[in-house]
Protein backbone atom coordinates (compact mmCIF):
# COMPACT_ATOMS: atom_id res chain seq x y z
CA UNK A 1 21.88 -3.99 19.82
CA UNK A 2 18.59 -3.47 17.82
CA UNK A 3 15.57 -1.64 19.79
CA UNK A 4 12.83 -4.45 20.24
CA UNK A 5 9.62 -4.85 21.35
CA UNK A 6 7.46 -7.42 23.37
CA UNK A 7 5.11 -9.32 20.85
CA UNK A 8 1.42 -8.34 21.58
CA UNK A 9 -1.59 -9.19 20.19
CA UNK A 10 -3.32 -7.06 17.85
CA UNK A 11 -7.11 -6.11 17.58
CA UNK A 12 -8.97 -5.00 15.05
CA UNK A 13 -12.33 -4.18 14.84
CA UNK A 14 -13.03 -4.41 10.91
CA UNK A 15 -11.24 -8.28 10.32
CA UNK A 16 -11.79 -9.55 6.69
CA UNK A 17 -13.83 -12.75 6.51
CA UNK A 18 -13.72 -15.16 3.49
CA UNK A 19 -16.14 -13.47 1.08
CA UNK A 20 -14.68 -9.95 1.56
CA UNK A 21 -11.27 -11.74 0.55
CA UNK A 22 -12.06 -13.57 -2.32
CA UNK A 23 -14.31 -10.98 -3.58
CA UNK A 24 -11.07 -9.33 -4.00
CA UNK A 25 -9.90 -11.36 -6.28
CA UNK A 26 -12.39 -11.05 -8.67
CA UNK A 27 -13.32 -7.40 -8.46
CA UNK A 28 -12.05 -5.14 -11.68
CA UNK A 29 -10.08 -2.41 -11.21
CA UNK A 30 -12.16 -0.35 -13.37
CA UNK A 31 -15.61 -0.24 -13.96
CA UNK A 32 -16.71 0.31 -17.79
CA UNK A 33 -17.05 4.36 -17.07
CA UNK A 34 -13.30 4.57 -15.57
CA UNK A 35 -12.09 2.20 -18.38
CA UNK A 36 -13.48 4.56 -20.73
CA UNK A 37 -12.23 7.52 -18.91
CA UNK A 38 -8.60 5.63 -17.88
CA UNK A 39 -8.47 5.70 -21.73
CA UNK A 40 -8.34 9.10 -22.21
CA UNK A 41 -4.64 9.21 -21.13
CA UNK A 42 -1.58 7.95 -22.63
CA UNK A 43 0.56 5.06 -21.00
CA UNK A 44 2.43 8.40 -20.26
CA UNK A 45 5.31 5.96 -19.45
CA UNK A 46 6.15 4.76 -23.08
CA UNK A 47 6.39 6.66 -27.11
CA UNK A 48 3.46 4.36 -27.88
CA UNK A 49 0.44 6.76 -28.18
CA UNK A 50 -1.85 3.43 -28.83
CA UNK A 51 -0.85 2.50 -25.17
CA UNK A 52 -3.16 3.53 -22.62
CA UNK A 53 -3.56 3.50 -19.08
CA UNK A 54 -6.94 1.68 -19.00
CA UNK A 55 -4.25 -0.71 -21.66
CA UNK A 56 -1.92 -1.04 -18.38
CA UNK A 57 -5.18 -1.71 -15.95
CA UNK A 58 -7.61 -3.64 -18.16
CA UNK A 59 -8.09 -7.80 -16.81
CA UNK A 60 -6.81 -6.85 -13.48
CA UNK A 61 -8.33 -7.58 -10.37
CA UNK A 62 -7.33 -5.50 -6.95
CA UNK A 63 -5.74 -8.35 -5.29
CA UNK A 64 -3.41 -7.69 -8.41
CA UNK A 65 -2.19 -4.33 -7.11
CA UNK A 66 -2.83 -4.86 -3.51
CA UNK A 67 -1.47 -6.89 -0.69
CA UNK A 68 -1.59 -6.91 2.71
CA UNK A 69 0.99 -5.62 5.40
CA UNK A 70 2.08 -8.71 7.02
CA UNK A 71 4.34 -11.65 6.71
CA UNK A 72 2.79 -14.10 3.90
CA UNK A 73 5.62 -16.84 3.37
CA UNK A 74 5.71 -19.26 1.15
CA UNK A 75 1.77 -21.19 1.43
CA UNK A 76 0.66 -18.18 -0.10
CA UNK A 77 1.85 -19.22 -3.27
CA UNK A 78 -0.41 -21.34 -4.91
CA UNK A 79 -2.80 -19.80 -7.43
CA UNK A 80 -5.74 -19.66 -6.55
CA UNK A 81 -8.91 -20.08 -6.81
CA UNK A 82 -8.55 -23.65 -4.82
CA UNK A 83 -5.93 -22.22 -2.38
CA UNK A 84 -8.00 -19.04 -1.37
CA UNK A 85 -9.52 -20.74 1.85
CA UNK A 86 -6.11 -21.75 2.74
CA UNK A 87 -4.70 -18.65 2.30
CA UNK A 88 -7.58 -16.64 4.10
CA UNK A 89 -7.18 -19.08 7.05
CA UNK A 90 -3.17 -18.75 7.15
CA UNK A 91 -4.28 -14.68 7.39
CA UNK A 92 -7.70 -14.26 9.47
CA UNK A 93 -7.25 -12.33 12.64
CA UNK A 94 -4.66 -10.27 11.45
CA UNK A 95 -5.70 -8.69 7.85
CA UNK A 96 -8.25 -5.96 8.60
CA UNK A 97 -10.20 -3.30 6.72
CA UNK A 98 -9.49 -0.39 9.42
CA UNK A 99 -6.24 0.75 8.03
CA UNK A 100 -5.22 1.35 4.34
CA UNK A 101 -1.88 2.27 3.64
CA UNK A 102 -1.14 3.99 0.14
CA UNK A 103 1.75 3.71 -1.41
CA UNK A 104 3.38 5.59 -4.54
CA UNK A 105 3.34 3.54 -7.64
CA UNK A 106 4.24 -0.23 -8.63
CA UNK A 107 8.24 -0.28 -9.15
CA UNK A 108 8.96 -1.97 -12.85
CA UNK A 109 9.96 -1.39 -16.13
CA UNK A 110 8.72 -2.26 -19.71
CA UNK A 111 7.52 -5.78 -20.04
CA UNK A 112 9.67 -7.63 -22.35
CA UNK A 113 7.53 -8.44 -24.95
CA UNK A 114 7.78 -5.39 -26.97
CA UNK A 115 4.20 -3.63 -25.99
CA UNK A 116 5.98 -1.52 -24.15
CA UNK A 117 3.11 -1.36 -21.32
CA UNK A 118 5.03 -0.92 -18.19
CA UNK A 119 4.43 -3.94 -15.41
CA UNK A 120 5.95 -4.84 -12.21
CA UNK A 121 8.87 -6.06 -11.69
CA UNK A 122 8.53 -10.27 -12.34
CA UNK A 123 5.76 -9.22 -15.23
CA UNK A 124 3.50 -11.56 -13.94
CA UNK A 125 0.09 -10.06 -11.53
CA UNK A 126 0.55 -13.10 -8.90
CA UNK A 127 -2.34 -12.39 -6.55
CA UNK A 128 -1.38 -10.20 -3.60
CA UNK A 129 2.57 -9.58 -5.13
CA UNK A 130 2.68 -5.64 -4.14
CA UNK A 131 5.25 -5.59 -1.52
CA UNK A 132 6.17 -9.39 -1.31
CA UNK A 133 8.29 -11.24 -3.61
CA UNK A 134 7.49 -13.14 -6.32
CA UNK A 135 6.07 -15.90 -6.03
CA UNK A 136 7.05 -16.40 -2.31
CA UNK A 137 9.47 -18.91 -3.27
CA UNK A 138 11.87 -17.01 -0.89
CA UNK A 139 9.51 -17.22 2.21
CA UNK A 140 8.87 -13.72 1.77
CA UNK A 141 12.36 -12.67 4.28
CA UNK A 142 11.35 -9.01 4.50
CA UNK A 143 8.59 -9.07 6.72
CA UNK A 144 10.34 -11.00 8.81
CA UNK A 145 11.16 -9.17 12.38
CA UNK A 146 13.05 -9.52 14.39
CA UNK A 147 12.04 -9.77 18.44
CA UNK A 148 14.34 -10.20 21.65
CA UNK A 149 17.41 -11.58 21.49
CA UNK A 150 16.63 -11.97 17.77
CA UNK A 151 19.21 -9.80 15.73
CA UNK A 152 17.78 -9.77 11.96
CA UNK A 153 19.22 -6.00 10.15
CA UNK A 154 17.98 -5.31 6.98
CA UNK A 155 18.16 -1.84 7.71
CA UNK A 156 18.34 -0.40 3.85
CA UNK A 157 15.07 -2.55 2.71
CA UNK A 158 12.25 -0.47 2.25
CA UNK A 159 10.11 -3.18 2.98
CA UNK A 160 11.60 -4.30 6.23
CA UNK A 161 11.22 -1.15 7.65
CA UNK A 162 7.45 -0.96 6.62
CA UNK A 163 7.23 -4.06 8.93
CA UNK A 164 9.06 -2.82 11.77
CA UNK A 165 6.56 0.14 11.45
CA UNK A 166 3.40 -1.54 11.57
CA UNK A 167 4.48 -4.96 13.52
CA UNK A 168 2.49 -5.68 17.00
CA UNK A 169 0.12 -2.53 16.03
CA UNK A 170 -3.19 -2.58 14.48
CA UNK A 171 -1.33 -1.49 11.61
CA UNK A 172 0.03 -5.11 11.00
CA UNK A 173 -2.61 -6.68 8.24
CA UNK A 174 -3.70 -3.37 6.66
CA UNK A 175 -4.95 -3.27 3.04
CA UNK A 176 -1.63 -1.85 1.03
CA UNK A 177 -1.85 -0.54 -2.01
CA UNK A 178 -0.65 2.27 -4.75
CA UNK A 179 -1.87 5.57 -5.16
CA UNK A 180 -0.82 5.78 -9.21
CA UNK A 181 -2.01 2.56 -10.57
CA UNK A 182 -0.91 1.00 -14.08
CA UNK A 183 2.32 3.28 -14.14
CA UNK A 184 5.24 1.16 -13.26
CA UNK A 185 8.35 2.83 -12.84
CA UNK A 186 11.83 2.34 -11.69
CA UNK A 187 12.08 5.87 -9.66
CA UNK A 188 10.00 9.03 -8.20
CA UNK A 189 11.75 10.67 -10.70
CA UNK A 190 10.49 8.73 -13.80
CA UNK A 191 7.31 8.39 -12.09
CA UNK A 192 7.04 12.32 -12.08
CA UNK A 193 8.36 13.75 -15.36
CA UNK A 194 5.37 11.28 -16.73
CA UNK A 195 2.74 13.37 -14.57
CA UNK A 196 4.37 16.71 -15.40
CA UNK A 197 3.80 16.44 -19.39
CA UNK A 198 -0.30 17.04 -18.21
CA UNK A 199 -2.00 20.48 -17.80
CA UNK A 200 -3.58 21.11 -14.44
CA UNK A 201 -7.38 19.92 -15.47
CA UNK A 202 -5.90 16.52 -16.78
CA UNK A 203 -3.85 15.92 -13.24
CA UNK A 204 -6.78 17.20 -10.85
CA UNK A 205 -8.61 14.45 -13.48
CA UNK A 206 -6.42 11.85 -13.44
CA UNK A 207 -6.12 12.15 -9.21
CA UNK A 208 -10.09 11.85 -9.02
CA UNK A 209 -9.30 8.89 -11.27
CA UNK A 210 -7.33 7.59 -8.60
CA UNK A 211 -9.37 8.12 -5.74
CA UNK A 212 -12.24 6.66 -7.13
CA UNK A 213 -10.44 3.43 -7.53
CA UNK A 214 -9.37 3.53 -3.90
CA UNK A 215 -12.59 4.48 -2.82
CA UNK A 216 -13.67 1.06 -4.40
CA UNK A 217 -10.90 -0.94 -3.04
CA UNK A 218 -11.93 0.21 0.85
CA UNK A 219 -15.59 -0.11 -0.54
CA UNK A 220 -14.89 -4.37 -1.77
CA UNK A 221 -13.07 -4.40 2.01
CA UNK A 222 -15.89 -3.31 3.49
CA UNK A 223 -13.66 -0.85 5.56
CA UNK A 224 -16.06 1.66 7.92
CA UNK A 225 -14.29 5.03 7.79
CA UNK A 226 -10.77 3.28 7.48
CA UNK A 227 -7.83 5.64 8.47
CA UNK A 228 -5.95 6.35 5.16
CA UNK A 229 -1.83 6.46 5.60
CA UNK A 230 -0.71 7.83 2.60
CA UNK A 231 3.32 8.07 1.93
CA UNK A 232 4.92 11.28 1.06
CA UNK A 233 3.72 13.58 -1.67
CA UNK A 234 0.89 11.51 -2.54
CA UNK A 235 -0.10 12.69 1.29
CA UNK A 236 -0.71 16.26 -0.08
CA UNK A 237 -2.69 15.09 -3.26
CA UNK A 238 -4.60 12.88 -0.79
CA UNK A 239 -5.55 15.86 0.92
CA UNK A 240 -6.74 18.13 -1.89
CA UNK A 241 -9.13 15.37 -2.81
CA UNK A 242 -10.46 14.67 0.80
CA UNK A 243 -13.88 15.29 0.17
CA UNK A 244 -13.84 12.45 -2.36
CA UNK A 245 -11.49 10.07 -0.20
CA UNK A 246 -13.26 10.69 2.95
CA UNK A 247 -16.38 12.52 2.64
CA UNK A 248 -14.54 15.65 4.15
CA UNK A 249 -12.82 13.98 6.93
CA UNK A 250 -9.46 14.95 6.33
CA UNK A 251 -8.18 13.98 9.89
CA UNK A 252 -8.74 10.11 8.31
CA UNK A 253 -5.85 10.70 6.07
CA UNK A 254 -2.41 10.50 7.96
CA UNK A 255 0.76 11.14 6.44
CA UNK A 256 3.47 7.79 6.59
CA UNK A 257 7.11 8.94 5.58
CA UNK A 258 8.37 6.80 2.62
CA UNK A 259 10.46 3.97 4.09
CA UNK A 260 12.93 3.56 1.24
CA UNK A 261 16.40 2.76 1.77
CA UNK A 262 17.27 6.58 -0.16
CA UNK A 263 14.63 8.52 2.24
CA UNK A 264 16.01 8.55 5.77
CA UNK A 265 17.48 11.24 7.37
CA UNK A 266 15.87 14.00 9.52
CA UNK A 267 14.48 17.41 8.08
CA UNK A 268 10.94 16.28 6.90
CA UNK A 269 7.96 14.72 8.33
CA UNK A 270 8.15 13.01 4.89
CA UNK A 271 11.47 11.16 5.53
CA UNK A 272 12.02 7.97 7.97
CA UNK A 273 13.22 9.20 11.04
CA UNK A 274 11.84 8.99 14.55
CA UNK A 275 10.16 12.33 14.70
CA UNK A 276 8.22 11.86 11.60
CA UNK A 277 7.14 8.14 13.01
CA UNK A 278 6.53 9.51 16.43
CA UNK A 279 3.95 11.72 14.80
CA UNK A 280 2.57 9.07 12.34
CA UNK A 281 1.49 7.34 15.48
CA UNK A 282 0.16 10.02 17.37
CA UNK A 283 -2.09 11.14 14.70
CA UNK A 284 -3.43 7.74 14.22
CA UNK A 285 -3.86 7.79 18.15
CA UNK A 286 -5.83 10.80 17.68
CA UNK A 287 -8.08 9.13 14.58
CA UNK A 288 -8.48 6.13 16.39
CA UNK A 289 -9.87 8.39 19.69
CA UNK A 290 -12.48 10.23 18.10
CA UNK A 291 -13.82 6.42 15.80
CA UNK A 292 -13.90 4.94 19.12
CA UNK A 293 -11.49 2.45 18.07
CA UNK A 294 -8.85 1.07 20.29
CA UNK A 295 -5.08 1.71 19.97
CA UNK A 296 -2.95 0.36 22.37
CA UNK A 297 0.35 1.31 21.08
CA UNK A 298 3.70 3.18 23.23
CA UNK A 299 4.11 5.82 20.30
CA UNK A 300 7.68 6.24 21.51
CA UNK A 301 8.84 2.86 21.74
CA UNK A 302 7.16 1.82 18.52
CA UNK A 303 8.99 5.15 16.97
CA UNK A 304 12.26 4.19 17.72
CA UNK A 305 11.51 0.42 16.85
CA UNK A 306 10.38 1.22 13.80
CA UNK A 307 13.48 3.43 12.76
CA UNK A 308 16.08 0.92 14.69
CA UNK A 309 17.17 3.58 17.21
């Protein structure tokens, strides 16, 4: 039988109010200066040299690469602008600005029309698609979770076990988004020979790059020293750049193990297993003690929820 947990309900002291989440919608992912600097670098993802990341990132808004960590079904598929109130109401009271949880990169390939600019997987941008399906159709299964006598198992989806993780915490509604924006790939490993082909002074630029985007996205939330979880290795470039993510408050940025299906197992704080979850929490615990913000979670219970145990 599955670990479960009692439902509970959440608080959170940062919720997102109408405004703050249309404003999303609308607000570029780069500003002129980062287009002009995003332009400096290769697609580093395709042979096309014309192909540049501001290319990839240019016309997109950041509800176009970020979503929120809760169930969204089906409603939340009509385009907006007209369904935006709907949508907001469907979510108020659970999406908040106090978390933000950062991902890797968008998973994808080359679009099919022969630019070659890498996209996510679908091709389209349908508002808030990072980490729910396309276009919803499906009632968005993953984040479903399962409670009592319930017995749902999607054990090897990455996304379900994101859900597991944050569901009946203040986690549940957290901005989600991707550390390495406009470079869709289809593995780490991809993902990784594209970064290694620059020199250390293009990276560290590139990563500042990065961070100043996210730094806008908590800005247009409106988030009030959020507490950054930031998956795997992008944890430790996170942390190098601290003083630009969180004006030097490094204990803001928490590490959250990757939850794919190929990154279980025990041996790393990095990899889904209890002990790595188990300290998530406690960390956040910690973060949430000293910003006077309440966290009513059983780490241990939630750990081994969380990992199925």
């Amino acid at each position: 039988m599955l670990a479960s947990l009692p439902r509970r309900e959440t608080i959170n002291t940062h919720d997102i109010d109408l405004d703050t989440f249309s404003r999303l919608t609308t607000t570029p992912i780069l500003t002129d200066e980062q287009r002009n600097s995003f332009g400096n670098y290769p697609s580093l993802l395709t042979n096309r040299n014309s192909t540049t990341l501001a290319d990839n990132l240019d016309g997109l808004h950041l509800s176009d690469v970020g979503t929120w960590a809760t169930y969204l079904g089906k409603d939340l598929g009509v385009d907006p602008p007209g369904s935006l109130s709907e949508q907001w109401k469907h979510l108020r009271g659970t999406i908040n600005a106090d978390f933000i949880i950062v991902e890797m990169n968008w998973a994808g390939k080359a679009s099919e029309d022969g630019t070659e600019i890498w996209v996510p997987y679908g091709g389209e941008y349908p508002v808030w698609h990072n980490f729910h399906t396309p276009p919803f159709t499906t009632d968005d299964e993953s984040w479903v979770v399962a409670h009592g006598d319930e017995h749902i198992n999607r054990g090897s989806n990455g996304v379900f076990r994101l859900a597991r993780a944050v569901d009946g915490t203040p986690l549940q509604g957290a901005w989600v988004t991707d550390f390495w924006k406009g470079m869709a790939t289809q593995s780490s490993i991809e993902l990784n020979k594209a970064l290694s082909t620059l020199n250390k002074e293009e990276r560290t630029r590139l990563e500042s790059g990065m961070i100043s985007i996210l730094r806008k996205e908590a800005e247009t939330l409106g988030a009030r020293k959020p507490i950054w979880l930031v998956v795997g290795h992008d944890y430790d470039t996170a942390m190098r750049h601290a003083d630009e993510l969180t004006d030097g408050e490094d204990w803001r940025i928490i590490l959250i193990p990757h939850h794919s299906g190929q990154n279980q197992g025990k041996g790393s704080l990095k990899r889904w297993n209890y002990l790595s979850l188990l300290t998530m929490y406690k960390s956040i615990q910690d973060a949430c003690n000293r910003l006077g913000r309440p966290w009513n979670v059983d780490a241990e219970a939630q750990a081994r929820f969380a990992t199925m145990a």
